[in-house]
Protein backbone atom coordinates (compact mmCIF):
# COMPACT_ATOMS: atom_id res chain seq x y z
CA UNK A 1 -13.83 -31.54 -6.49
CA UNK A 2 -13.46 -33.99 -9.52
CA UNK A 3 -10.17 -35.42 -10.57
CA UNK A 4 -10.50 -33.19 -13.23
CA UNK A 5 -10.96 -30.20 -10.92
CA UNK A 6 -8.93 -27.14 -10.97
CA UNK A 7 -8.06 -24.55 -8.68
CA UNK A 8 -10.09 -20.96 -8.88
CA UNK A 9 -8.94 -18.18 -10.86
CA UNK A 10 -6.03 -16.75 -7.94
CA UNK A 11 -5.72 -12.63 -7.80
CA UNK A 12 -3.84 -9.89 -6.14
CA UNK A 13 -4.64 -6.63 -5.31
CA UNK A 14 -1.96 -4.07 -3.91
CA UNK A 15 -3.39 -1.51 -2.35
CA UNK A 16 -1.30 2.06 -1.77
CA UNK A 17 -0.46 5.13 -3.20
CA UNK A 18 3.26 4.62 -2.26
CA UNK A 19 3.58 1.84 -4.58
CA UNK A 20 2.01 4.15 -7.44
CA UNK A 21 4.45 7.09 -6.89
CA UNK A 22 7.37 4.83 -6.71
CA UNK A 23 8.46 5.68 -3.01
CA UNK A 24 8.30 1.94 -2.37
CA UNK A 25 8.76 -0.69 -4.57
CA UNK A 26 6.20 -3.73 -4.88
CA UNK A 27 8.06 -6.79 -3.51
CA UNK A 28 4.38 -8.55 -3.33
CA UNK A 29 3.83 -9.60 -7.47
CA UNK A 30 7.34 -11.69 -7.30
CA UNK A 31 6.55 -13.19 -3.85
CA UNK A 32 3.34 -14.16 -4.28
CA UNK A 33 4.04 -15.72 -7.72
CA UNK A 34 6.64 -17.91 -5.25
CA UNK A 35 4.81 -18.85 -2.75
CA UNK A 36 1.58 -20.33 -5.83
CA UNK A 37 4.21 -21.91 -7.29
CA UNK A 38 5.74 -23.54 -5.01
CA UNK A 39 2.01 -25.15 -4.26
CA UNK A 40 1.74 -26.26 -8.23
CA UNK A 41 -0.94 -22.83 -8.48
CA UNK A 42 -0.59 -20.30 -10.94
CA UNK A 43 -1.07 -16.45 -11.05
CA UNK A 44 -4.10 -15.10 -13.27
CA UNK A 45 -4.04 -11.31 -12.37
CA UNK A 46 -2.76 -8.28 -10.59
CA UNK A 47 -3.59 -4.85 -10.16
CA UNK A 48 -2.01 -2.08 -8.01
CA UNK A 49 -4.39 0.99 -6.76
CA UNK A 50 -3.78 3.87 -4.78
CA UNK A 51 -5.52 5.18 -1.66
CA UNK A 52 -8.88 5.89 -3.43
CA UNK A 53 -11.73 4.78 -1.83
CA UNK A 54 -14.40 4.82 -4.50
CA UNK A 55 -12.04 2.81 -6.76
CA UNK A 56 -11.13 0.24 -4.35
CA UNK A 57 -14.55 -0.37 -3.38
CA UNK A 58 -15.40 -0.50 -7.31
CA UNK A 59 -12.77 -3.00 -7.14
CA UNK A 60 -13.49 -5.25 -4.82
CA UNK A 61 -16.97 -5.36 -5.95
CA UNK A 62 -16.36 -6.67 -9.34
CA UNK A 63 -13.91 -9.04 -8.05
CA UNK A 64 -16.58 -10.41 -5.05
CA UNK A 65 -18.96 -10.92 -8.34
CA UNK A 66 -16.57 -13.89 -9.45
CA UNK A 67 -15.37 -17.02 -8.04
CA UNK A 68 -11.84 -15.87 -7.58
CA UNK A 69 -9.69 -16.44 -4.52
CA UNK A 70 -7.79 -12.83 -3.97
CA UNK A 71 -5.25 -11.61 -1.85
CA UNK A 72 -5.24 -7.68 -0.99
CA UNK A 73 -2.21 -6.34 0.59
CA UNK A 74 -2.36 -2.69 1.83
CA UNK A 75 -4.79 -0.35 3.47
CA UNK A 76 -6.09 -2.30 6.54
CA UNK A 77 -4.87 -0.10 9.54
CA UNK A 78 -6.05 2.38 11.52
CA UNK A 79 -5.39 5.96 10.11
CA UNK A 80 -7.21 7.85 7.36
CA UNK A 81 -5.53 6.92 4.81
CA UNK A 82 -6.33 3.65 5.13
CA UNK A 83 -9.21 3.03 3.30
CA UNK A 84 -9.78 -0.82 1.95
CA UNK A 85 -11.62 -1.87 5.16
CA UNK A 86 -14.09 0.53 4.70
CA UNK A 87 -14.58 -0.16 0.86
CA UNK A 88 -14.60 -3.77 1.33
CA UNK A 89 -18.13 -3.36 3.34
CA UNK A 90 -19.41 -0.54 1.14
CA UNK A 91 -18.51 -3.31 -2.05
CA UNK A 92 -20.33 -5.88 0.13
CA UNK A 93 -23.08 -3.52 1.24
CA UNK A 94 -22.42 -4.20 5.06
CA UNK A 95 -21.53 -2.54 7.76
CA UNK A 96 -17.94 -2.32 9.87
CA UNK A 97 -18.18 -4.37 13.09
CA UNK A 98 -15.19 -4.90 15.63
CA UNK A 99 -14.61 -8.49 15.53
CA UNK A 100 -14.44 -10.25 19.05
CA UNK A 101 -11.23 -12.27 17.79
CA UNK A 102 -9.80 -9.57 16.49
CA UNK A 103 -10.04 -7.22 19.62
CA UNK A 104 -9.32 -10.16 21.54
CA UNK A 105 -5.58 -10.36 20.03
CA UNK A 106 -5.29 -6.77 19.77
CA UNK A 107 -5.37 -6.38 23.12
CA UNK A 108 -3.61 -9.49 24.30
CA UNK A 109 -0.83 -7.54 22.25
CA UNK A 110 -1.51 -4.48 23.60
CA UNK A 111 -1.09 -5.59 27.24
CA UNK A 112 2.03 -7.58 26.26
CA UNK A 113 3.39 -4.13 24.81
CA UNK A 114 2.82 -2.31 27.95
CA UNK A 115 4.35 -5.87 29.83
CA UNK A 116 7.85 -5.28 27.73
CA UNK A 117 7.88 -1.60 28.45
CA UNK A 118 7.46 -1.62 32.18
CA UNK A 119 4.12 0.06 32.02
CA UNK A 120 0.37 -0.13 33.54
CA UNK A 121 -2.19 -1.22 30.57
CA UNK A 122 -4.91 0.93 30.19
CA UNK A 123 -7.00 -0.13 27.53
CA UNK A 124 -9.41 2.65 27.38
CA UNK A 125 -6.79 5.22 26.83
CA UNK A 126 -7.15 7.29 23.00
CA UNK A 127 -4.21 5.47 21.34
CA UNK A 128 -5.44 1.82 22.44
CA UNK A 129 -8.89 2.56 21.50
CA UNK A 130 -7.84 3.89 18.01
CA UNK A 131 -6.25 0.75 17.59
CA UNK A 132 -9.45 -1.42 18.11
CA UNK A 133 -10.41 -0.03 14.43
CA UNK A 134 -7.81 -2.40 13.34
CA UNK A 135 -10.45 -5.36 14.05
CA UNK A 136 -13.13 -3.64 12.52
CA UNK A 137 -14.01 -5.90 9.68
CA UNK A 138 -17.08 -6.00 7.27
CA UNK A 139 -19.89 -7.78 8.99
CA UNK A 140 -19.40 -11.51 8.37
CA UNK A 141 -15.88 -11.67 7.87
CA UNK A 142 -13.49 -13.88 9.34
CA UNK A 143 -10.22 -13.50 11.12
CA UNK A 144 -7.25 -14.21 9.36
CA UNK A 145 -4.32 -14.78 11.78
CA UNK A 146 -0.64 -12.51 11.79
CA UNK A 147 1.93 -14.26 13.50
CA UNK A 148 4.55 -11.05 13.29
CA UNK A 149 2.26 -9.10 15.71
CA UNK A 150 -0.87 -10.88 15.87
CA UNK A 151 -2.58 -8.16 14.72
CA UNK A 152 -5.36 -9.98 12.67
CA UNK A 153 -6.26 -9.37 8.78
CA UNK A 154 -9.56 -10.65 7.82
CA UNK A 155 -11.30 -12.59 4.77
CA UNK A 156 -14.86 -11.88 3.22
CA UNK A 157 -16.38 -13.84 0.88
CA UNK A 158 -18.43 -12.39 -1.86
CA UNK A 159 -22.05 -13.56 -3.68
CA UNK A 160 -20.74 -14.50 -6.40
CA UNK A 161 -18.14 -17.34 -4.58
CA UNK A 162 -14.84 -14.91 -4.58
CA UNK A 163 -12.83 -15.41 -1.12
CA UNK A 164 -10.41 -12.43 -0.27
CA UNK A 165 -7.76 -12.36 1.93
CA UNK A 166 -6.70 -8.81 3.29
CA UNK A 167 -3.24 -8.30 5.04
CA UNK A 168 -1.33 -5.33 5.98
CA UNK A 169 1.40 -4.06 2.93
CA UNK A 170 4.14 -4.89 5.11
CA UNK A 171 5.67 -8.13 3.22
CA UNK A 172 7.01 -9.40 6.96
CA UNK A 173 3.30 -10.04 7.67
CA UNK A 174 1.76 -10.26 4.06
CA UNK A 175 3.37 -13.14 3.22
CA UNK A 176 2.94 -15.18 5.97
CA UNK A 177 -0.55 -14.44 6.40
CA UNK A 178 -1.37 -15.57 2.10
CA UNK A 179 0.84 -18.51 2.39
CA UNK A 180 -1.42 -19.51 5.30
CA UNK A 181 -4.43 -19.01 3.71
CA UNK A 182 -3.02 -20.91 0.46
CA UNK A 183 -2.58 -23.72 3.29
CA UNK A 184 -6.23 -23.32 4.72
CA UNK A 185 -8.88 -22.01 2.28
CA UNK A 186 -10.86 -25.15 1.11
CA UNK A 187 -11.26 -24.31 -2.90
CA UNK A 188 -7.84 -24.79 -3.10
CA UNK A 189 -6.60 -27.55 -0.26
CA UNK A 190 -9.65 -29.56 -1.90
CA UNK A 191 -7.89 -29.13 -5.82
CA UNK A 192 -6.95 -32.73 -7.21
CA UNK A 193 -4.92 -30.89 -9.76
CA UNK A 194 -1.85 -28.31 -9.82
CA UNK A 195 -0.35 -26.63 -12.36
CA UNK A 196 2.46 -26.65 -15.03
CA UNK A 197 4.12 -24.41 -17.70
CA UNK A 198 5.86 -26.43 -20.19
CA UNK A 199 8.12 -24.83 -22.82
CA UNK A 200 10.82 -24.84 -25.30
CA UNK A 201 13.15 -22.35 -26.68
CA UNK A 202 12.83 -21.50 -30.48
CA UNK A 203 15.17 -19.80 -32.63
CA UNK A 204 14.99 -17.97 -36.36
CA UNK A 205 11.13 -18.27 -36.76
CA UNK A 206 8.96 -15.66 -36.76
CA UNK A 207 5.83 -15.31 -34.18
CA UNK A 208 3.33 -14.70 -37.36
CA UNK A 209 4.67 -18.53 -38.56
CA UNK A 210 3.74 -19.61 -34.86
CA UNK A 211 0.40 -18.39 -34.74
CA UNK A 212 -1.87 -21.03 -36.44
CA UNK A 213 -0.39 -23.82 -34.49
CA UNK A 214 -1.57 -21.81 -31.55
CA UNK A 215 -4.25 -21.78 -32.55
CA UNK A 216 -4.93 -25.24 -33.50
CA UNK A 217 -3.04 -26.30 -29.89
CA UNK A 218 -5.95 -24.01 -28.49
CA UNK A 219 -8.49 -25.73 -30.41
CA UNK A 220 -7.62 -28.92 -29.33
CA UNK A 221 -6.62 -28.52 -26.17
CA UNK A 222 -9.22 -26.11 -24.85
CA UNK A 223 -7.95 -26.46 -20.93
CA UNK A 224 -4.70 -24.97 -21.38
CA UNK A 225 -2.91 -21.59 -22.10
CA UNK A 226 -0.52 -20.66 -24.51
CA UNK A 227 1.80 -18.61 -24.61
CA UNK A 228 4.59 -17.17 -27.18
CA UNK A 229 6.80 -15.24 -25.25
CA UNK A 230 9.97 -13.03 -28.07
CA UNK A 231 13.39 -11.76 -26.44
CA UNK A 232 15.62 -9.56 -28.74
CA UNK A 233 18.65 -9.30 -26.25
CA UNK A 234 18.94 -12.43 -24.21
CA UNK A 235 22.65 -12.89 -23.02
CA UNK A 236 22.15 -16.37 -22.83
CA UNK A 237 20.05 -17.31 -26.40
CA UNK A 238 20.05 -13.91 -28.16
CA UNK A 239 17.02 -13.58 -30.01
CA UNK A 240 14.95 -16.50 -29.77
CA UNK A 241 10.64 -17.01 -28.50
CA UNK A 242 10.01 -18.85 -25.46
CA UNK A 243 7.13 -21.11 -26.45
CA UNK A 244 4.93 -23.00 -24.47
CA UNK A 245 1.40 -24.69 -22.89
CA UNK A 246 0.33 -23.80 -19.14
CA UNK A 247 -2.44 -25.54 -17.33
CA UNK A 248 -3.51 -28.52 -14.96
CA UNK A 249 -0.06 -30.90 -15.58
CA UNK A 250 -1.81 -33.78 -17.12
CA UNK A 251 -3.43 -31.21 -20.00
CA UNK A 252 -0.34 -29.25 -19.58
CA UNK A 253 1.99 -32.59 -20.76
CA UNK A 254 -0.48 -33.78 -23.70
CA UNK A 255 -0.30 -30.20 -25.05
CA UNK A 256 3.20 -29.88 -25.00
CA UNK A 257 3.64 -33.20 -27.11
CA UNK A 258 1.39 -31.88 -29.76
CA UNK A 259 3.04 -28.65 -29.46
CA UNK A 260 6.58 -30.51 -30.58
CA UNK A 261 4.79 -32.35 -33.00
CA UNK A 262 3.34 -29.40 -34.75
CA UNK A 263 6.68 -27.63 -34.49
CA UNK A 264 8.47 -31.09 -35.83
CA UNK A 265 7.79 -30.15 -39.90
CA UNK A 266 9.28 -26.52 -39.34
CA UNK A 267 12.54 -28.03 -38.85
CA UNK A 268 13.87 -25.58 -36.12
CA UNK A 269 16.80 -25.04 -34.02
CA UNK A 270 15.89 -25.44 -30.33
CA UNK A 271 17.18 -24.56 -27.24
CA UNK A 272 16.58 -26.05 -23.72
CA UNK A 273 12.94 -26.92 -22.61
CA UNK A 274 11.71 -25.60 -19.27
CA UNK A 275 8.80 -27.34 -16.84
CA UNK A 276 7.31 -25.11 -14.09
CA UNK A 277 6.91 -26.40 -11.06
């Protein structure tokens, strides 16, 4: 990658009709916004789906068609409700195949199982062999390791460049397993360049005065976002907009001068500025 490199767009998918019926609560949107963060990487999408096969496969194909890097959380086990294994091949038109790594760990935690509970492994017996389906993974994919329980996720990678990264929905396994593919997947250990948000508090102006100097700051600097973000009921600030640049820091830092100096004949009342990461 070139100096002026930057990362792919980053997704995630949670998969599970839990989440949409509000039994559980996501806890994988904040976390994962963390753990990019923390690695100067930013967020582009999300989307939550339930247990519907057609519509995760429909999905996952669209997203395989881009050169994303996307983690999906949910789905991956072994009963029938878990589906995303099985739409991930039908999105990559392959079939499922038991993975030699993965039944390799599977087992090795199988047998220590049986070890801790005093008891004779058997690994042909029903309950082991339904959990072999855990390491069934679309043809071609690759193991992607669980330290929790070693049961493995697994990655694919799609024709049109997109890398994805499914885990189980448990957060105790999920987030170990994306932080360790942030760590390892080479489109973004190879970036040059992070990522920074850069913003300043405004007070008693109006968004519709903001908007052509967006628009110019767009214009001008075409590698960055904006974005013009109004609170009515802040306990700190009260009303105020929370106006700023995101993008690669360098790009990020000349936008956010130009940004002050656009703002600088408005003659505002400012609060604090804000840099992220």
């Amino acid at each position: 990658m070139s100096a002026e490199a930057v990362p792919p767009p980053l997704g995630l998918i949670v998969v599970g009709d839990e989440i949409l019926s509000g039994r559980r609560a996501d806890q994988h949107l904040s976390r994962v916004i963390e753990l990019l963060t923390a690695r100067g990487l930013a967020l582009e999408w999300a989307r939550y789906i339930g247990d519907d096969a057609a519509r995760i496969e429909a999905t996952l194909r669209e997203v395989f068609a881009t050169p994303a890097v996307v983690f999906c959380t949910g789905g991956i086990g072994a009963t029938p409700d878990d589906r995303t294994r099985q739409a991930a091949a039908a999105a990559l038109g392959v079939p499922l195949q038991l993975h030699p790594e993965a039944r390799r760990l599977i087992q090795q935690r199988q047998q220590a199982v049986a070890q801790e509970k005093g008891q004779v492994w058997e690994p042909d017996r029903a309950d082991n062999l339904q959990r072999l389906k855990m390491g069934e993974f679309p043809a071609g994919a690759s193991v992607v390791p669980n330290p929790y329980n070693q049961i493995p996720g697994f990655a694919c990678r799609g024709p049109g460049g997109a890398t994805v990264y499914f885990t189980p929905g448990f957060p105790v396994m999920a987030w170990p397993m994306i932080a360790w593919a942030l760590d390892t997947d080479p489109a973004l250990a190879a970036r040059t360049t992070g990522w920074r948000e850069r913003s300043v508090i405004v007070f008693d102006v109006a968004e519709s005065v903001l908007a052509p100097l967006l628009e110019q700051l767009e214009r001008t600097h075409p590698r960055i976002k904006i974005f013009s973000l109004p609170s009515v009921d802040h306990p700190d600030y009260g009303p105020h907009i929370d106006l700023g640049v995101k993008g690669p820091p360098p790009a990020a830092d000349a936008a956010f001068n130009d940004l002050l100096e656009l703002l600088a004949p408005l003659r505002l009342r400012y609060g604090p500025q804000r840099v992220r990461p």
